[in-house]
Every structure is written in C-alpha cells, then in structure tokens.
C-alpha atoms as a PDB file:
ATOM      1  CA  UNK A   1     -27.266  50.000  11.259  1.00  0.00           C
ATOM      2  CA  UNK A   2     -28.983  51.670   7.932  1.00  0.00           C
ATOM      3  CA  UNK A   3     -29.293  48.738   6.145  1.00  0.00           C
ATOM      4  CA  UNK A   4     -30.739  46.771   8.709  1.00  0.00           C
ATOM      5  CA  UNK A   5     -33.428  49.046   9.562  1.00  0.00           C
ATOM      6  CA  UNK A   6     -34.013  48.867   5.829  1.00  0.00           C
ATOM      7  CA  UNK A   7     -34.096  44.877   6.060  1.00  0.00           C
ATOM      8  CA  UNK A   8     -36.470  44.945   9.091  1.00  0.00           C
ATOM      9  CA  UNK A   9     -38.536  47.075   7.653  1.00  0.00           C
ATOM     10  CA  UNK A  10     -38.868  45.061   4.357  1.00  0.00           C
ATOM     11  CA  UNK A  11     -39.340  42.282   6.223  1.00  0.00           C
ATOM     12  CA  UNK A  12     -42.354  43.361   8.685  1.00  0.00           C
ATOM     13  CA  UNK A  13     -43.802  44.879   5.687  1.00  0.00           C
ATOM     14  CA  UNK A  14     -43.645  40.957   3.895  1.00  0.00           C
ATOM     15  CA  UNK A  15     -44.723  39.216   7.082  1.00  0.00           C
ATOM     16  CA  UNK A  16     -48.132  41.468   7.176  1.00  0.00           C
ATOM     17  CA  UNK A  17     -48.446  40.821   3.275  1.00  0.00           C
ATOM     18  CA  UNK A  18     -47.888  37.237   3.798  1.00  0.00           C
ATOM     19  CA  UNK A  19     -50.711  37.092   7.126  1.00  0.00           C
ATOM     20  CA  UNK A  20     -52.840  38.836   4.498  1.00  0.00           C
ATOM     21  CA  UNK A  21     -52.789  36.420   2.278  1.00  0.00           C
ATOM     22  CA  UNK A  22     -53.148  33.661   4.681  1.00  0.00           C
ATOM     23  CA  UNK A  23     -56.108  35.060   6.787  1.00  0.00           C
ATOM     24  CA  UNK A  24     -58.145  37.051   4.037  1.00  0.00           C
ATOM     25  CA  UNK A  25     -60.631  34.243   3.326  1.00  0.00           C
ATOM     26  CA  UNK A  26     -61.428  33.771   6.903  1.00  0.00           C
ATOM     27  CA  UNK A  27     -61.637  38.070   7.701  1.00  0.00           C
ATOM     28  CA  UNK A  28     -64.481  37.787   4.545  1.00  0.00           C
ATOM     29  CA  UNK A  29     -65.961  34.885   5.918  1.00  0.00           C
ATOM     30  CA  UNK A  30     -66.541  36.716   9.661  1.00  0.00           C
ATOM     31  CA  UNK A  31     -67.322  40.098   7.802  1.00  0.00           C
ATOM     32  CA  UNK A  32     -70.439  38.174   6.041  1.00  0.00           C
ATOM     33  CA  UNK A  33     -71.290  36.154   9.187  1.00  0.00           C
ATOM     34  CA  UNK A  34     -71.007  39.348  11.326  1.00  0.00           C
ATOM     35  CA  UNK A  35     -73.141  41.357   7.958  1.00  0.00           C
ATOM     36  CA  UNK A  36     -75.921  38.427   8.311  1.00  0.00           C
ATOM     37  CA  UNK A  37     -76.013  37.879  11.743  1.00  0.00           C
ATOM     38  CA  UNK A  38     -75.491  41.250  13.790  1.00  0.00           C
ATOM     39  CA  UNK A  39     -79.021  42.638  12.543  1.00  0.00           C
ATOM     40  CA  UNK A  40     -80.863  39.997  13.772  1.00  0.00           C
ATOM     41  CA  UNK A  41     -79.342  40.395  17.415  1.00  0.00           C
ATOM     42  CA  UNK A  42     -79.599  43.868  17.284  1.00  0.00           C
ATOM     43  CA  UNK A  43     -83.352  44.321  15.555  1.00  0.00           C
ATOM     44  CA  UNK A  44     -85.322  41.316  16.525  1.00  0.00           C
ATOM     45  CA  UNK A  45     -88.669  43.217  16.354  1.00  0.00           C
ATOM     46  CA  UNK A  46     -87.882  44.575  12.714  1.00  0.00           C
ATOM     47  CA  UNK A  47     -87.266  41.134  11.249  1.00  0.00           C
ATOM     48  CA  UNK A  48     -90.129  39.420  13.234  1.00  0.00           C
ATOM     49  CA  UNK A  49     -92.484  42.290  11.488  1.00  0.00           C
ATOM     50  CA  UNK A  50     -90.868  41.889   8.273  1.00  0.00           C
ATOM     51  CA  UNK A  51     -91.403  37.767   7.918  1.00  0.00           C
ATOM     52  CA  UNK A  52     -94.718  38.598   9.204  1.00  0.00           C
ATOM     53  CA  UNK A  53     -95.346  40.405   6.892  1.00  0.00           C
END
C-alpha cells in the first residue's frame, strides 16, 4: 500500500510536469492576449484620449 501511494504520487506529480510542458506556450500566448486586450475593454475612454492625443 506504501509504495503505491509513493508511485501515484510520482506519477500525478509527472503528469502535471508533462501538461506543463505541453500547454505552456499556449498559457503565454492567452496571458499576452488577455495583457493586450483586457485594457482596452475595460478603459475605452483612456485609450481613445491617449491616440487622440
């Protein structure tokens, strides 16, 4: 029973590594798109001054 809480343990640990490695480029991609985008939904009236300006 010890040693396969051990191996399940392991092996979770190695499935989240390996859904890391899998899905980082696309988690940075949305981070960006939601960095570039989400000010422009939320403050309209600030970036309509600002190219106005």
């Amino acid at each position: 029973m010890k040693g396969f809480s051990r191996f399940f343990k392991n092996d979770s640990t190695y499935m989240i590594r390996l859904l890391l490695q899998q899905y980082l480029p696309l988690i940075f991609v949305i981070v960006l798109f939601v960095i570039f985008k989400v000010p422009h939904l939320f403050l309209p009236h600030y970036w309509d001054r600002y190219i106005v300006l």
